[in-house]
Protein backbone atom coordinates (compact mmCIF):
# COMPACT_ATOMS: atom_id res chain seq x y z
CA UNK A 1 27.08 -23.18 -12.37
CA UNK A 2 24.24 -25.34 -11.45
CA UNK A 3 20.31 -23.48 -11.98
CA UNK A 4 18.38 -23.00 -9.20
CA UNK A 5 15.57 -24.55 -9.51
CA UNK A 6 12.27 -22.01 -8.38
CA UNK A 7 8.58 -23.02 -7.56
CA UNK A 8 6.37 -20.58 -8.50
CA UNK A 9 3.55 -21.01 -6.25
CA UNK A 10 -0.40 -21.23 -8.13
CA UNK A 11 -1.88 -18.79 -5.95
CA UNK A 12 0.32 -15.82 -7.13
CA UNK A 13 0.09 -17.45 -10.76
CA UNK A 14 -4.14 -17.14 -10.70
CA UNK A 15 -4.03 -13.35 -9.40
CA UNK A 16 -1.42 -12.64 -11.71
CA UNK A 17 -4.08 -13.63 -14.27
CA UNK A 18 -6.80 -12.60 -12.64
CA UNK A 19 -5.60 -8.70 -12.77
CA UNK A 20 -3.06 -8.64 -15.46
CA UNK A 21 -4.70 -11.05 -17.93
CA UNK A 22 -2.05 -11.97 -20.33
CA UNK A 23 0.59 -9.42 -18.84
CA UNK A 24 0.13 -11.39 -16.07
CA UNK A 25 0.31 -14.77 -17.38
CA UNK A 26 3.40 -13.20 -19.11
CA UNK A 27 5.25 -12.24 -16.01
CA UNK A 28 4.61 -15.38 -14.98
CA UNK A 29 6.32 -17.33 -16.96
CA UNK A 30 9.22 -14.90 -17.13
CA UNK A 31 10.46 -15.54 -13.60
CA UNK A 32 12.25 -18.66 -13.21
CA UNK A 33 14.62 -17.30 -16.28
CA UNK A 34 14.67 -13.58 -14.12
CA UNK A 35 15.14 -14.83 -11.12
CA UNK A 36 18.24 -17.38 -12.38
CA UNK A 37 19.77 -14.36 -14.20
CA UNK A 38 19.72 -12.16 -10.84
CA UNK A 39 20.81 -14.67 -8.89
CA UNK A 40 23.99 -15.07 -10.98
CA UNK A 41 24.46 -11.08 -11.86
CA UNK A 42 24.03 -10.36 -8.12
CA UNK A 43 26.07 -13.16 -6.87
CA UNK A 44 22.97 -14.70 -5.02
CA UNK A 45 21.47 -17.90 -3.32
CA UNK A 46 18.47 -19.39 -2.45
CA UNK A 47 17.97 -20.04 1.17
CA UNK A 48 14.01 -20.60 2.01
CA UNK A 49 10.97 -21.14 -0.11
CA UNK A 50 9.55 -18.35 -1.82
CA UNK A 51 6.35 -16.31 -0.59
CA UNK A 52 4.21 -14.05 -2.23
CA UNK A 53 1.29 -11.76 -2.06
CA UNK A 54 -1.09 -10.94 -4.32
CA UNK A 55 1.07 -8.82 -6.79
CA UNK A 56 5.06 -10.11 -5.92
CA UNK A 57 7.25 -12.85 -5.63
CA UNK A 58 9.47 -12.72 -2.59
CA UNK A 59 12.70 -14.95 -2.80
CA UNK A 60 14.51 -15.20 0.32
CA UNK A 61 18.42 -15.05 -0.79
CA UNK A 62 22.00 -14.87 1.09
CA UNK A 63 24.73 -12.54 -1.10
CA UNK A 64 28.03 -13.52 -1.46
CA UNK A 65 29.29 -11.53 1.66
CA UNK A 66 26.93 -13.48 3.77
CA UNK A 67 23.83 -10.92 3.73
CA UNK A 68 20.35 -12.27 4.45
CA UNK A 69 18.01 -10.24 1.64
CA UNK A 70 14.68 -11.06 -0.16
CA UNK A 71 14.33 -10.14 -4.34
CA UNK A 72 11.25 -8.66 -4.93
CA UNK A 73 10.00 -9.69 -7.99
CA UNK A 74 6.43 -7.77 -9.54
CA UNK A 75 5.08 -6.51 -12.77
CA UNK A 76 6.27 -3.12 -13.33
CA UNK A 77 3.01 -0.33 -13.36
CA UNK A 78 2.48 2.93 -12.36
CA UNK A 79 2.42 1.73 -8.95
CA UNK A 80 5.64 -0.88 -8.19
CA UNK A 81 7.26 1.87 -10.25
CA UNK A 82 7.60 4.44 -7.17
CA UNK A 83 8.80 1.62 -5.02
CA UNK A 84 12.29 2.09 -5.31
CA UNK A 85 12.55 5.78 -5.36
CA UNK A 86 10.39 6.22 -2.27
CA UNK A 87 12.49 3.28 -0.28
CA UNK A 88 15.75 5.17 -1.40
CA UNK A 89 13.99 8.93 -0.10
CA UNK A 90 13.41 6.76 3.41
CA UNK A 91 17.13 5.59 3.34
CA UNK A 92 16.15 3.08 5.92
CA UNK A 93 14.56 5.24 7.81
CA UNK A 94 11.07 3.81 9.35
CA UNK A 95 10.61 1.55 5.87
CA UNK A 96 12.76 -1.51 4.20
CA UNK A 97 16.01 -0.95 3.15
CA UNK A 98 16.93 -1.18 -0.46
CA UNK A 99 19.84 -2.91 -1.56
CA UNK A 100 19.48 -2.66 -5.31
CA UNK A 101 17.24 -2.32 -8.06
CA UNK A 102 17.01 -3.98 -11.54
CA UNK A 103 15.16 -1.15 -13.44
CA UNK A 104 14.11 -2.95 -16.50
CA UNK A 105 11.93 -5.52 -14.57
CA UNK A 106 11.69 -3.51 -11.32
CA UNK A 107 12.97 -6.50 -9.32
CA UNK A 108 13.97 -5.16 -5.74
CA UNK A 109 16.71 -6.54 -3.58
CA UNK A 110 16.21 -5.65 -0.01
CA UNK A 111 16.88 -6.54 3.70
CA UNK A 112 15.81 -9.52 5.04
CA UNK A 113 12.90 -9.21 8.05
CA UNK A 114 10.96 -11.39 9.66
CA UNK A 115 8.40 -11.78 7.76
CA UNK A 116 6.45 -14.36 10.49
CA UNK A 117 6.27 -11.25 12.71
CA UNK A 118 3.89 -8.55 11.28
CA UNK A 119 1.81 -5.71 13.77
CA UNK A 120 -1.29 -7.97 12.80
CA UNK A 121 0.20 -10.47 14.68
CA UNK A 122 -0.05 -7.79 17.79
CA UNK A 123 -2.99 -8.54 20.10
CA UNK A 124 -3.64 -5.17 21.27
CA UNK A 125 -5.16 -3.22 18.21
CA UNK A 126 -4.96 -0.09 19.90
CA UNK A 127 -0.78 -0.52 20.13
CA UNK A 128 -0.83 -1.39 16.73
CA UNK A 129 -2.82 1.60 15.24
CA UNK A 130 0.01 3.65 17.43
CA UNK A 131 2.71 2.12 15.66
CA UNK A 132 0.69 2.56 12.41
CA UNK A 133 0.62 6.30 13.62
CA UNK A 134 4.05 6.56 14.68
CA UNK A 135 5.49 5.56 10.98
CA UNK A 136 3.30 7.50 9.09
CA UNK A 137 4.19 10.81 11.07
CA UNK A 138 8.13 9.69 10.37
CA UNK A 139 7.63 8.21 6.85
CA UNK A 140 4.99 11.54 5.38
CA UNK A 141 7.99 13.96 7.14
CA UNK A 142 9.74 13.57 3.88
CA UNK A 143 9.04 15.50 1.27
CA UNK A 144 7.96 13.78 -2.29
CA UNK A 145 10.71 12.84 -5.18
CA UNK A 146 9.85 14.56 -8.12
CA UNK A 147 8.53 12.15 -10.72
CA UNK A 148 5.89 10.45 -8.59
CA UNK A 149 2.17 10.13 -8.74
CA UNK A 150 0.58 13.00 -7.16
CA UNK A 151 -2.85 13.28 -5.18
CA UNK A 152 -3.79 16.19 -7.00
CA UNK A 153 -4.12 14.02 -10.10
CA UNK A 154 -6.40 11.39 -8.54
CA UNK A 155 -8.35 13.69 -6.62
CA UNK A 156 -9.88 15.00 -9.97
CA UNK A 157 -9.80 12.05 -11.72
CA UNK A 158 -12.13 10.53 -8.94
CA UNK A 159 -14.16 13.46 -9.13
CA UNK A 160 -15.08 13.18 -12.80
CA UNK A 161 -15.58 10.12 -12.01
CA UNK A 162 -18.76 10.51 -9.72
CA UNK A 163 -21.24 11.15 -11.59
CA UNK A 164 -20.74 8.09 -13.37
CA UNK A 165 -20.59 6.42 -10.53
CA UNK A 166 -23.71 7.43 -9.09
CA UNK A 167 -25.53 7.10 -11.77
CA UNK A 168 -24.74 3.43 -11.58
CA UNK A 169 -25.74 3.19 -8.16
CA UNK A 170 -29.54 2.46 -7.24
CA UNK A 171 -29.03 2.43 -3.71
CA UNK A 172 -30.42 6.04 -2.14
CA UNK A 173 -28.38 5.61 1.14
CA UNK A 174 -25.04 4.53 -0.61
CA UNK A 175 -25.63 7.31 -3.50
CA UNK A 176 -25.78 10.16 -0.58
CA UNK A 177 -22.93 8.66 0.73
CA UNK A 178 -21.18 8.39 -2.32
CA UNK A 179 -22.47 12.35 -2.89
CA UNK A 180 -20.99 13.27 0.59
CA UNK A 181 -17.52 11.62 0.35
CA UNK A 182 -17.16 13.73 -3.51
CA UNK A 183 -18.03 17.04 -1.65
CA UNK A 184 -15.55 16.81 1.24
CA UNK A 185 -12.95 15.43 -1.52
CA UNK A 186 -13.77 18.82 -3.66
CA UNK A 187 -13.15 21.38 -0.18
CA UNK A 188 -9.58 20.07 -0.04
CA UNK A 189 -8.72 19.00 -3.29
CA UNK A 190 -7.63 22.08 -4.24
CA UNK A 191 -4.51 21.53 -1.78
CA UNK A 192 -3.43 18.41 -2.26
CA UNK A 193 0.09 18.35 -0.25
CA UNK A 194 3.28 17.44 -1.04
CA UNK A 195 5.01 14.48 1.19
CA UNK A 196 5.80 11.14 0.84
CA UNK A 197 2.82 8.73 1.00
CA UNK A 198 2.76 4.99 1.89
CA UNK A 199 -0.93 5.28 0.58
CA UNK A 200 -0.80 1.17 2.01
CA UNK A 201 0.37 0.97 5.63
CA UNK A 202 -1.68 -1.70 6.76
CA UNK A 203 -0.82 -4.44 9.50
CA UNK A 204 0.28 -6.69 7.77
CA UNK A 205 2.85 -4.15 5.59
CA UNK A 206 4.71 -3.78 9.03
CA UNK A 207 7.49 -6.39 9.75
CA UNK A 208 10.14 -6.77 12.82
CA UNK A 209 13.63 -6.67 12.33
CA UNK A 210 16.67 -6.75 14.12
CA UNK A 211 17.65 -3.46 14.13
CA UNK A 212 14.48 -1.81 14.53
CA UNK A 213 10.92 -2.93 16.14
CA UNK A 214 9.31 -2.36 13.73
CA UNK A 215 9.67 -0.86 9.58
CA UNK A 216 7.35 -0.62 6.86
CA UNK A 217 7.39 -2.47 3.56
CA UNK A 218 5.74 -2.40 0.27
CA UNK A 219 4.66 1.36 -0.54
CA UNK A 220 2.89 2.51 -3.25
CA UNK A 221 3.90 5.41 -2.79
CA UNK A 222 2.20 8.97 -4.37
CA UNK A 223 2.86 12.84 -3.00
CA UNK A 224 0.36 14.28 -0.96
CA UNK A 225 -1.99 14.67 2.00
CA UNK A 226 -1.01 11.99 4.58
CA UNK A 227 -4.23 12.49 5.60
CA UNK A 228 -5.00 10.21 2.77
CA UNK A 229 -3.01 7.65 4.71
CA UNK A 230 -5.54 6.25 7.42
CA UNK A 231 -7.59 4.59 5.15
CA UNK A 232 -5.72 1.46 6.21
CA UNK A 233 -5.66 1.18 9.45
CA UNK A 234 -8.96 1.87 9.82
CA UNK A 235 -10.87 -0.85 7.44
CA UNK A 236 -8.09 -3.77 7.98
CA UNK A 237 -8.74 -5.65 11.42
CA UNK A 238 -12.63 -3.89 11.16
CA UNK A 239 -13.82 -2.88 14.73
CA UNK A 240 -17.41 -0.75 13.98
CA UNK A 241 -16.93 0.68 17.75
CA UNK A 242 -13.48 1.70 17.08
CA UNK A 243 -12.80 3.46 13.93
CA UNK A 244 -13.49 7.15 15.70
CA UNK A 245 -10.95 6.32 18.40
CA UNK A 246 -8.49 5.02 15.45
CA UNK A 247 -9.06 8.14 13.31
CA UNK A 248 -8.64 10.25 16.23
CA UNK A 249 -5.54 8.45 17.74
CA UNK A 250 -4.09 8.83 14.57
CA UNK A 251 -4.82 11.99 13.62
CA UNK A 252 -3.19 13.06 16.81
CA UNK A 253 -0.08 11.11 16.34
CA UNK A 254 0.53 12.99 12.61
CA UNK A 255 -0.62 16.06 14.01
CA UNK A 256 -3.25 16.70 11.59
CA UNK A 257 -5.97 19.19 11.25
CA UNK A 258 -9.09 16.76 11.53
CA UNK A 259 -11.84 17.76 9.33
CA UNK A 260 -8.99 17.66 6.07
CA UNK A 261 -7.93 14.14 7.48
CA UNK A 262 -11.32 13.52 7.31
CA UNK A 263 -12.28 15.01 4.11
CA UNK A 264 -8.98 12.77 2.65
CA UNK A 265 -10.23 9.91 4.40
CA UNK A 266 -13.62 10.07 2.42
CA UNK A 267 -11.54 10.76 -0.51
CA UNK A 268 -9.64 7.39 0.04
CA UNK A 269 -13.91 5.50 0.48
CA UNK A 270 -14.58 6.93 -3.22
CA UNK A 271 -11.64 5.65 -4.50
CA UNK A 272 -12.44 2.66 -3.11
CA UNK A 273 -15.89 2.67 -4.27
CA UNK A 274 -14.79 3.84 -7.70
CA UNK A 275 -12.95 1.01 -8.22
CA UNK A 276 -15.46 -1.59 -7.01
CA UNK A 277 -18.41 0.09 -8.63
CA UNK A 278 -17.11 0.23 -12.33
CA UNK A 279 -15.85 -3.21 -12.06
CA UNK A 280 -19.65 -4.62 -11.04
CA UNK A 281 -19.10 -4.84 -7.77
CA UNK A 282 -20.06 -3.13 -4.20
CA UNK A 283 -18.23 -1.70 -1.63
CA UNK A 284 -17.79 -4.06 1.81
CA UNK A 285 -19.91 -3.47 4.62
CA UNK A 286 -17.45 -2.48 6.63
CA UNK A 287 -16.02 0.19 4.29
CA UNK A 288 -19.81 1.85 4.41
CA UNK A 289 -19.81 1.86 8.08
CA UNK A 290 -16.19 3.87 8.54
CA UNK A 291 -17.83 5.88 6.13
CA UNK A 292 -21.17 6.91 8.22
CA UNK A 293 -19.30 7.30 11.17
CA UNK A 294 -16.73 9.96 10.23
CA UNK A 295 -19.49 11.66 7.91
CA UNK A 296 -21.82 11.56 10.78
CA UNK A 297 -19.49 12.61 13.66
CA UNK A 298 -17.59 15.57 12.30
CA UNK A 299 -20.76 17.02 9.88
């Protein structure tokens, strides 16, 4: 049997290394020899170049009974690892199908969509929230697997956090913010849900397909508070003058009580600023601004 020959492309090679350092680099180097030894186990071809984002390699692939699938290749963490056992809770349903799954190497085989049609690609934002809204409410219906990463755990883990954080933080305005989005974390934290979270439902994580308009890919998925899911859809495709009507369209959709949506949501800015401030960095302005205006509308 002839190799097939696979170009790994640079881009996914210098985040890989840029976040992983040499677990990275190792992955890396590890895929043309995984990828040839699923392609044989699973009876696979190669039918289109491969794509990528900035943690997987996608390999478009026909099985031997003529179905049109994608591996999903990624470094196994604490986050690709829920992947498969939230897709196979969905079943389908609103999300990706799964196909199989390598669990060594977390590799994922799943349906092929169209991956040149995403809900960013939809000119209307206000449609597009909608559908964001309408897949959340079916997706966070399910209740969590057992064995996942829950909310509860990173809502105190971001609250011990704080103080280190604002310490760190010379800013006045962004340290009250910072201040405010900890106390309306600590009123619900207490109650941190149970369903299945996306936790990354963004525009561009929502593809077409054939036998649905539109299904959700690439979860990272935790139990919890889908209040904790609007984060997204808020900050990506930035409107200033339009993240109340977003949070309230979508809060409407899910059905949820408000001020905890909006208590999560804040939850979801420190985690954000969390990350960016122990790593030397600042939070976007944009990600300050959805912050204002929910603390300033609902307070």
């Amino acid at each position: 049997m002839v190799r097939e020959v696979i170009d790994i492309p640079g881009a996914l090679v210098t985040e890989q290394v840029k976040n992983n350092g040499e677990a990275g680099r190792a992955f890396v180097a590890g895929l043309p020899d995984l990828v040839a030894a699923l392609l044989e186990r699973w009876e696979l071809r190669i039918d289109g170049p491969p794509m990528h984002g900035v943690c997987a390699l996608v390999v478009p692939v026909t099985a031997a009974d003529g179905t049109r699938a994608v591996l999903k290749l990624q470094l196994l963490d604490e986050e690709t690892a829920g992947e498969p056992v939230a897709l196979r809770a969905w079943n389908g349903e609103h999300a990706v199908r799964l196909l199989r799954h390598d669990e060594p190497t977390g590799t994922l085989l799943l349906e092929r969509l169209d991956a040149h049609r995403t809900l960013s690609h939809v000119a209307d934002v206000h449609a597009a929230v909608l559908v964001i809204g309408g897949l959340l409410a079916r997706l966070t219906s399910v209740p969590a697997p057992q064995g996942l990463r829950e909310l509860g755990g990173i809502a105190q883990s971001l609250l011990k956090r704080t103080p280190g954080a604002l310490a760190r933080t010379p800013d006045p305005e962004a340290r009250r913010l910072l201040a405010d989005c900890a106390a309306a974390l600590r009123e619900v934290a207490a109650e941190p849900g149970d369903r299945l979270l996306h936790w990354d439902l963004h525009y561009d994580n929502v593809l077409a397909a054939d036998r649905a308009p539109w299904l959700a890919i690439d979860p990272k998925p935790l139990g919890g508070d889908p209040g904790f899911e609007l984060w997204p859809a808020l900050t990506n495709r930035f409107d200033p003058d339009d993240v109340l009507w977003r949070f309230d369209a979508l809060t409407e959709v899910l059905g949820l009580d408000r001020e905890r949506a909006r208590a999560w949501t804040l939850g979801r800015l420190l985690q954000n600023a969390l990350w960016r401030i122990e790593d030397g960095d600042q939070l976007a302005s944009a990600e300050w601004e959805i912050g204002r205006r929910l603390r300033n509308r609902l307070t």
